[in-house]
Protein backbone atom coordinates (compact mmCIF):
# COMPACT_ATOMS: atom_id res chain seq x y z
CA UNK A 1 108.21 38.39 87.64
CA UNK A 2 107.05 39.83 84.00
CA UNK A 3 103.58 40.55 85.58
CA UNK A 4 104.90 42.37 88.76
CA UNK A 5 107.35 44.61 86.05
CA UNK A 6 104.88 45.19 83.83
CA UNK A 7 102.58 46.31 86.66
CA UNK A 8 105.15 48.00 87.96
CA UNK A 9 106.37 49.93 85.22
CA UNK A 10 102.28 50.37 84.29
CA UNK A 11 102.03 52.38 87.76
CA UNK A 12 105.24 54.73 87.36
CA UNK A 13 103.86 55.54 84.01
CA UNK A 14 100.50 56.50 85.56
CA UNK A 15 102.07 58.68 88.66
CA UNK A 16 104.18 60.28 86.19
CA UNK A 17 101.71 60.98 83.32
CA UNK A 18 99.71 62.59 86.50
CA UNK A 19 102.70 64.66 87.87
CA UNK A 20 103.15 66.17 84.39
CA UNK A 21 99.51 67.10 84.43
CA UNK A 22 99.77 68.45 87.65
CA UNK A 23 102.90 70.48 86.72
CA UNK A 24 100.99 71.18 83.22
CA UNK A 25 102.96 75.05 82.37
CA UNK A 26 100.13 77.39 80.93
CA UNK A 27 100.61 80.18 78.38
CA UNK A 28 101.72 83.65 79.56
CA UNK A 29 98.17 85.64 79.54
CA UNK A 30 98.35 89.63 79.23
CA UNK A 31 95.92 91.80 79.30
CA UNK A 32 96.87 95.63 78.32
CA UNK A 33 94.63 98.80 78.40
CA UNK A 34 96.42 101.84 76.65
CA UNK A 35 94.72 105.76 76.14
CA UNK A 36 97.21 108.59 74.61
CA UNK A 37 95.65 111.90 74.33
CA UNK A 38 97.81 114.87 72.71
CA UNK A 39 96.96 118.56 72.25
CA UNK A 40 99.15 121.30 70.76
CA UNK A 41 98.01 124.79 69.55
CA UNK A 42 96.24 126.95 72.15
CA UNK A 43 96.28 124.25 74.68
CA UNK A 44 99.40 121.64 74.96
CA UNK A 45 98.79 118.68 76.92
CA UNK A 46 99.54 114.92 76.91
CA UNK A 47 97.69 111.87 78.92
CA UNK A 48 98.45 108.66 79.15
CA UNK A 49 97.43 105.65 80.71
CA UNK A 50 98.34 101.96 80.94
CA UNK A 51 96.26 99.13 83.01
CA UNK A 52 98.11 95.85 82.57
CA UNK A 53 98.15 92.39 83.84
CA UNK A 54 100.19 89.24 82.90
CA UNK A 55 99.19 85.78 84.27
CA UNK A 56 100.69 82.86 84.07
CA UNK A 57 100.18 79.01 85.86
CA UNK A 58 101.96 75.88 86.41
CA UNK A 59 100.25 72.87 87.80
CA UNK A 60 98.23 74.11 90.87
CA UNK A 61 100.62 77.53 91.18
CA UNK A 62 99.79 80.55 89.42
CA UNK A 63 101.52 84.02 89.54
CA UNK A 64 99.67 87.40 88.49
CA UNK A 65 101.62 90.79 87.84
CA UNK A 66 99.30 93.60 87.26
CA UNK A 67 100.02 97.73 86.71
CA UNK A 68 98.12 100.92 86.47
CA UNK A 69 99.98 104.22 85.88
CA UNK A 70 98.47 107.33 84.58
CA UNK A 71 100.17 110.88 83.37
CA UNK A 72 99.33 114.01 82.61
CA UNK A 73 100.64 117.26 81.73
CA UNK A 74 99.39 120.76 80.72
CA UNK A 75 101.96 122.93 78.70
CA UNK A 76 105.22 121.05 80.44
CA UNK A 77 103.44 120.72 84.00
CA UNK A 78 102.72 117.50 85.61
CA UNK A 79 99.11 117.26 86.67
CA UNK A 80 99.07 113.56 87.04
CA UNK A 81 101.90 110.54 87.89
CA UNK A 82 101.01 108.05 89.63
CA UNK A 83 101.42 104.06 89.48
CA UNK A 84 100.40 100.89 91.49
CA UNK A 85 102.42 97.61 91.24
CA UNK A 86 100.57 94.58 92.51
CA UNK A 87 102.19 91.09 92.75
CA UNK A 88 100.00 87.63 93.48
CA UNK A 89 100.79 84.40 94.11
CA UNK A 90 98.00 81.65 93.86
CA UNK A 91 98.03 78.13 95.12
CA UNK A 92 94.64 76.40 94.07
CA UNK A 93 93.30 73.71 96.71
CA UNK A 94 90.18 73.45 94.15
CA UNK A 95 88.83 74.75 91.13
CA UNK A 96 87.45 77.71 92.96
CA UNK A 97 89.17 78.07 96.25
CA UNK A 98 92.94 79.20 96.39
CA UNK A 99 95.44 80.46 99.26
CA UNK A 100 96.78 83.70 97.67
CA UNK A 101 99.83 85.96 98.61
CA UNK A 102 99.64 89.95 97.41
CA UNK A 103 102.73 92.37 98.02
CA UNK A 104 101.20 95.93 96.35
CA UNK A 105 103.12 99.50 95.82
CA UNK A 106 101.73 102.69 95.08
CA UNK A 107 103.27 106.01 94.11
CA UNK A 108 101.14 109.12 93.73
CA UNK A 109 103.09 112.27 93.47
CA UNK A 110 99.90 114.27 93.75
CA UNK A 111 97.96 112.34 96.69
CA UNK A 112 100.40 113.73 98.88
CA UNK A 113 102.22 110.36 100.16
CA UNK A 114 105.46 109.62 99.50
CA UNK A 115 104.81 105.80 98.52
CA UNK A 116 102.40 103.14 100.18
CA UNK A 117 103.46 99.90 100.84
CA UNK A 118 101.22 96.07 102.01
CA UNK A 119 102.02 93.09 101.85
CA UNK A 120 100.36 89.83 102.77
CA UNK A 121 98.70 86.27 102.96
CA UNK A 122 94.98 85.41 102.34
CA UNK A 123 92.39 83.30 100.13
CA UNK A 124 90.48 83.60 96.63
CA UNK A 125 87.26 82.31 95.97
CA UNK A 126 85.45 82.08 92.63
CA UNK A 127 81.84 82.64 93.97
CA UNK A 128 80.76 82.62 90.59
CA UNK A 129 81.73 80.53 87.63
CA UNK A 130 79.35 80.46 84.54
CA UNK A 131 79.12 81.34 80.67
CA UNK A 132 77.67 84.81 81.25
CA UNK A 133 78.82 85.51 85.35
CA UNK A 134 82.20 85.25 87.42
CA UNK A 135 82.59 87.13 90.47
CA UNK A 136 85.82 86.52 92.22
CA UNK A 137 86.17 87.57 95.93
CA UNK A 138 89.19 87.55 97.87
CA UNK A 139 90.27 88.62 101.07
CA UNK A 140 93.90 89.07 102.54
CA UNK A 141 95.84 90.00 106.00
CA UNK A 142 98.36 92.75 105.48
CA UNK A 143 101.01 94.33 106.93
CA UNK A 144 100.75 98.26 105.28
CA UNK A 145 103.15 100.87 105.30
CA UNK A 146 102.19 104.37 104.55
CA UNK A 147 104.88 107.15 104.06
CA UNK A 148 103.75 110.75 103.68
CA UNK A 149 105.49 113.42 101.82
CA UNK A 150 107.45 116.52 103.40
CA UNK A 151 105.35 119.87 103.61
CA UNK A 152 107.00 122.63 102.81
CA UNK A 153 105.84 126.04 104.63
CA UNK A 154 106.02 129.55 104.27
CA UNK A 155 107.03 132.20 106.82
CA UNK A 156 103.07 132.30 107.51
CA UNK A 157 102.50 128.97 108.00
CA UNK A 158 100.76 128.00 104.51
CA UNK A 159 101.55 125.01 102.69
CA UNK A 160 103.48 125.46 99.22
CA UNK A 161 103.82 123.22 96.81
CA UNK A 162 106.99 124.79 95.32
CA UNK A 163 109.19 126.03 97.69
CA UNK A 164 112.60 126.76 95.30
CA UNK A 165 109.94 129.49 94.33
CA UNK A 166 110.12 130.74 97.61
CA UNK A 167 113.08 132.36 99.57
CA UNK A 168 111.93 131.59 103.07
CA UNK A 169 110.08 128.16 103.85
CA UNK A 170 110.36 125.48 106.61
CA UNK A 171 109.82 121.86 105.87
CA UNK A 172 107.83 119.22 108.07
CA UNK A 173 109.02 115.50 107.45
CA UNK A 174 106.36 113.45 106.50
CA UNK A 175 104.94 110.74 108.36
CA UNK A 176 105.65 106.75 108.01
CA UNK A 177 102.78 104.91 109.44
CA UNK A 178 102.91 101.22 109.92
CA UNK A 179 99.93 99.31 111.01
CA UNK A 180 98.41 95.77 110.60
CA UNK A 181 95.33 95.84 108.42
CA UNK A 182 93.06 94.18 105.44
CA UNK A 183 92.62 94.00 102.32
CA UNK A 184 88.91 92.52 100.26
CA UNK A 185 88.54 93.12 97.04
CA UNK A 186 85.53 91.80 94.36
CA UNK A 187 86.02 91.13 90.94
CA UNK A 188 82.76 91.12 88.46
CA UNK A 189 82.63 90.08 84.75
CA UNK A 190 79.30 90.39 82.74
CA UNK A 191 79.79 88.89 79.03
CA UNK A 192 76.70 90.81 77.44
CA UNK A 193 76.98 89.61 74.30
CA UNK A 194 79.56 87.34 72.86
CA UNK A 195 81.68 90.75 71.65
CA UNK A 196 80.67 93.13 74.75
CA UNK A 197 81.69 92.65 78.19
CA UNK A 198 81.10 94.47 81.56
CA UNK A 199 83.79 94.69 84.38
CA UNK A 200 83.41 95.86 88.01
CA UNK A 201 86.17 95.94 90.44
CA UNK A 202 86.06 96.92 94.32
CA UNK A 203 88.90 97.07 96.63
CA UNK A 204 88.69 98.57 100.21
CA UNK A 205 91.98 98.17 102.50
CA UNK A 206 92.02 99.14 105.77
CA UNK A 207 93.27 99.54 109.21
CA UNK A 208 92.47 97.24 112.02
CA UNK A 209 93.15 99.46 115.05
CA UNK A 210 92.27 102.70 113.07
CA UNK A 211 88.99 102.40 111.46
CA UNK A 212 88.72 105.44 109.64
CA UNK A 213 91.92 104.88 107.99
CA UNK A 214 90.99 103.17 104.87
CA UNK A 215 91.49 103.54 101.00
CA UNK A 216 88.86 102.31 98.48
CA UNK A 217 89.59 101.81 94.71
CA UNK A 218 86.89 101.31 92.31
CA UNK A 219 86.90 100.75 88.10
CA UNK A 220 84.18 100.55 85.94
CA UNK A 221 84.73 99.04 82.18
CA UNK A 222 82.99 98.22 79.15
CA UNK A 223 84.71 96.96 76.35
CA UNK A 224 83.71 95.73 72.82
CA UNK A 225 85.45 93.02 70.70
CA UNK A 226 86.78 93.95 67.35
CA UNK A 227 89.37 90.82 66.90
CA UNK A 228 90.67 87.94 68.08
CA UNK A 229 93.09 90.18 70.17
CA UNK A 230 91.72 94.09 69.98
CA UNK A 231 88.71 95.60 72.05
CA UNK A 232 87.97 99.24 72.12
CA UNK A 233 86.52 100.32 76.10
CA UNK A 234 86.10 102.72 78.41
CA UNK A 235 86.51 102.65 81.78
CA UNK A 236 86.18 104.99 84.73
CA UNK A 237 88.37 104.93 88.62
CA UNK A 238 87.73 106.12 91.74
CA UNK A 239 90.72 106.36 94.26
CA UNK A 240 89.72 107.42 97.63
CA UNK A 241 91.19 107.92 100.94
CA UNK A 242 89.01 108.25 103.66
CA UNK A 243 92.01 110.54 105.33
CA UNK A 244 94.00 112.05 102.84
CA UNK A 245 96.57 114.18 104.35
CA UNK A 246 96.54 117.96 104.62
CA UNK A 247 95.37 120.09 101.78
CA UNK A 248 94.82 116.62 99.48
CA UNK A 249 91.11 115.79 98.43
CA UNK A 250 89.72 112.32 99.11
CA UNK A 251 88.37 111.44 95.91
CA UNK A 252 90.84 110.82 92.65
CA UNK A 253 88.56 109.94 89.41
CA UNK A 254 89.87 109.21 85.75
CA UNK A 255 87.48 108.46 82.66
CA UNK A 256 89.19 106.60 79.75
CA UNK A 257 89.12 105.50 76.49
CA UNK A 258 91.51 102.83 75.48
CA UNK A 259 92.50 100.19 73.20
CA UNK A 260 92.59 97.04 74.69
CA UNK A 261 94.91 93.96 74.01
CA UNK A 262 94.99 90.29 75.16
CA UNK A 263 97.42 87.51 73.95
């Protein structure tokens, strides 16, 4: 009877000590890029950027909040405001292969939508996992929602962009597509030397049923270590939509220099 409790009580130990590994909690990891640019005299203007992502795991779950917002302003007028919001969920079935679940939001005041909106399931693979090389591709299923902004008119039929400066205008609701579509992204990270690293990212969502409706998001980084936590970089986005609407260019770039944090 002592044998068969001891043997027992050996085995509940065991599933338990391997449940608690399983359900091991990680540290909260955050990554923050920050650039702040100000000019007063014959020129006022303000920039200001913020890339940010915040990762943390439990067991075989792990949940990823990242943001990227930008402003600008020349002497008190907006030039730039806009922000994506992107929330993952992870579940690992191996060291490299995971089922992953994104819900993203974007809000450009300038690109001339309102807000766009996707959301769904799909897989993450670590294609490459080594000292000096990871590459991380990932691919998901999406349900999208794009909502375009009013248009505001004048009595000749030209688009205005400020209309209360007007005393005769018409306004043409914007749009609201919603269409099933894709998402596949790549991530890249070259550790040069042991204090400078190169990072690529590649995104391209698109449309199933519409294939020249698609949006492609690119950043290019380099960053240098000067502490445990600080790195100095630069980095440099491309936003493009393949069909922007009316009177809005495809291509949206932004050069940086920022002082990077993770802890």
């Amino acid at each position: 009877m002592k044998k068969i409790l001891l043997s027992s009580l050996a085995t509940a130990t065991l599933f338990v000590n391997a449940y608690a590994e399983d359900m091991k909690v990680t540290p909260l990891k955050t990554h923050a890029e920050a650039g702040y640019i100000q000019t007063n005299g014959n020129t006022k203007t303000k920039t200001f950027n913020l890339d940010a992502n915040a990762k943390k795991s439990w067991g075989k779950h792990e949940g990823e909040v990242h943001f990227d917002g930008q402003y600008a302003d020349d002497d008190g007028v907006e030039t730039k405001n806009k922000y994506l919001i992107e929330l993952n969920y992870n579940y690992s079935f191996t060291e490299r292969l995971a089922l992953d679940y994104l819900i993203g939001y974007k809000d450009d005041k300038f690109s001339g939508y309102d807000y766009q909106f996707y959301t769904g399931p799909g897989a993450k693979y670590k294609a490459i996992v080594t000292d000096q090389h990871n590459l991380t591709l990932s691919g998901n299923i999406l349900y999208s929602q794009d909502k375009k902004m009013d248009v505001h008119k004048d009595i000749n039929g030209d688009i205005i962009d400020y209309p209360y400066e007007t005393p005769t205008y018409s306004t043409v609701p914007g749009d609201t597509k919603d269409y099933a579509g894709y998402r596949v992204k790549g991530e890249y990270e070259y550790k040069i030397t042991k204090s400078l690293t190169f990072n690529q990212d590649l995104s391209l969502r698109g449309d199933f049923d519409d294939t020249s409706n698609y949006f492609v998001f690119s950043k290019t980084a380099l960053s240098s270590k000067i502490s445990d936590i600080f790195s100095a970089g630069v980095s440099y986005k491309v936003d493009y939509a393949h069909l922007p609407p009316s009177d809005k260019k495809s291509t949206d770039s932004t050069f940086t220099f920022n002082l990077i944090a993770d802890f």
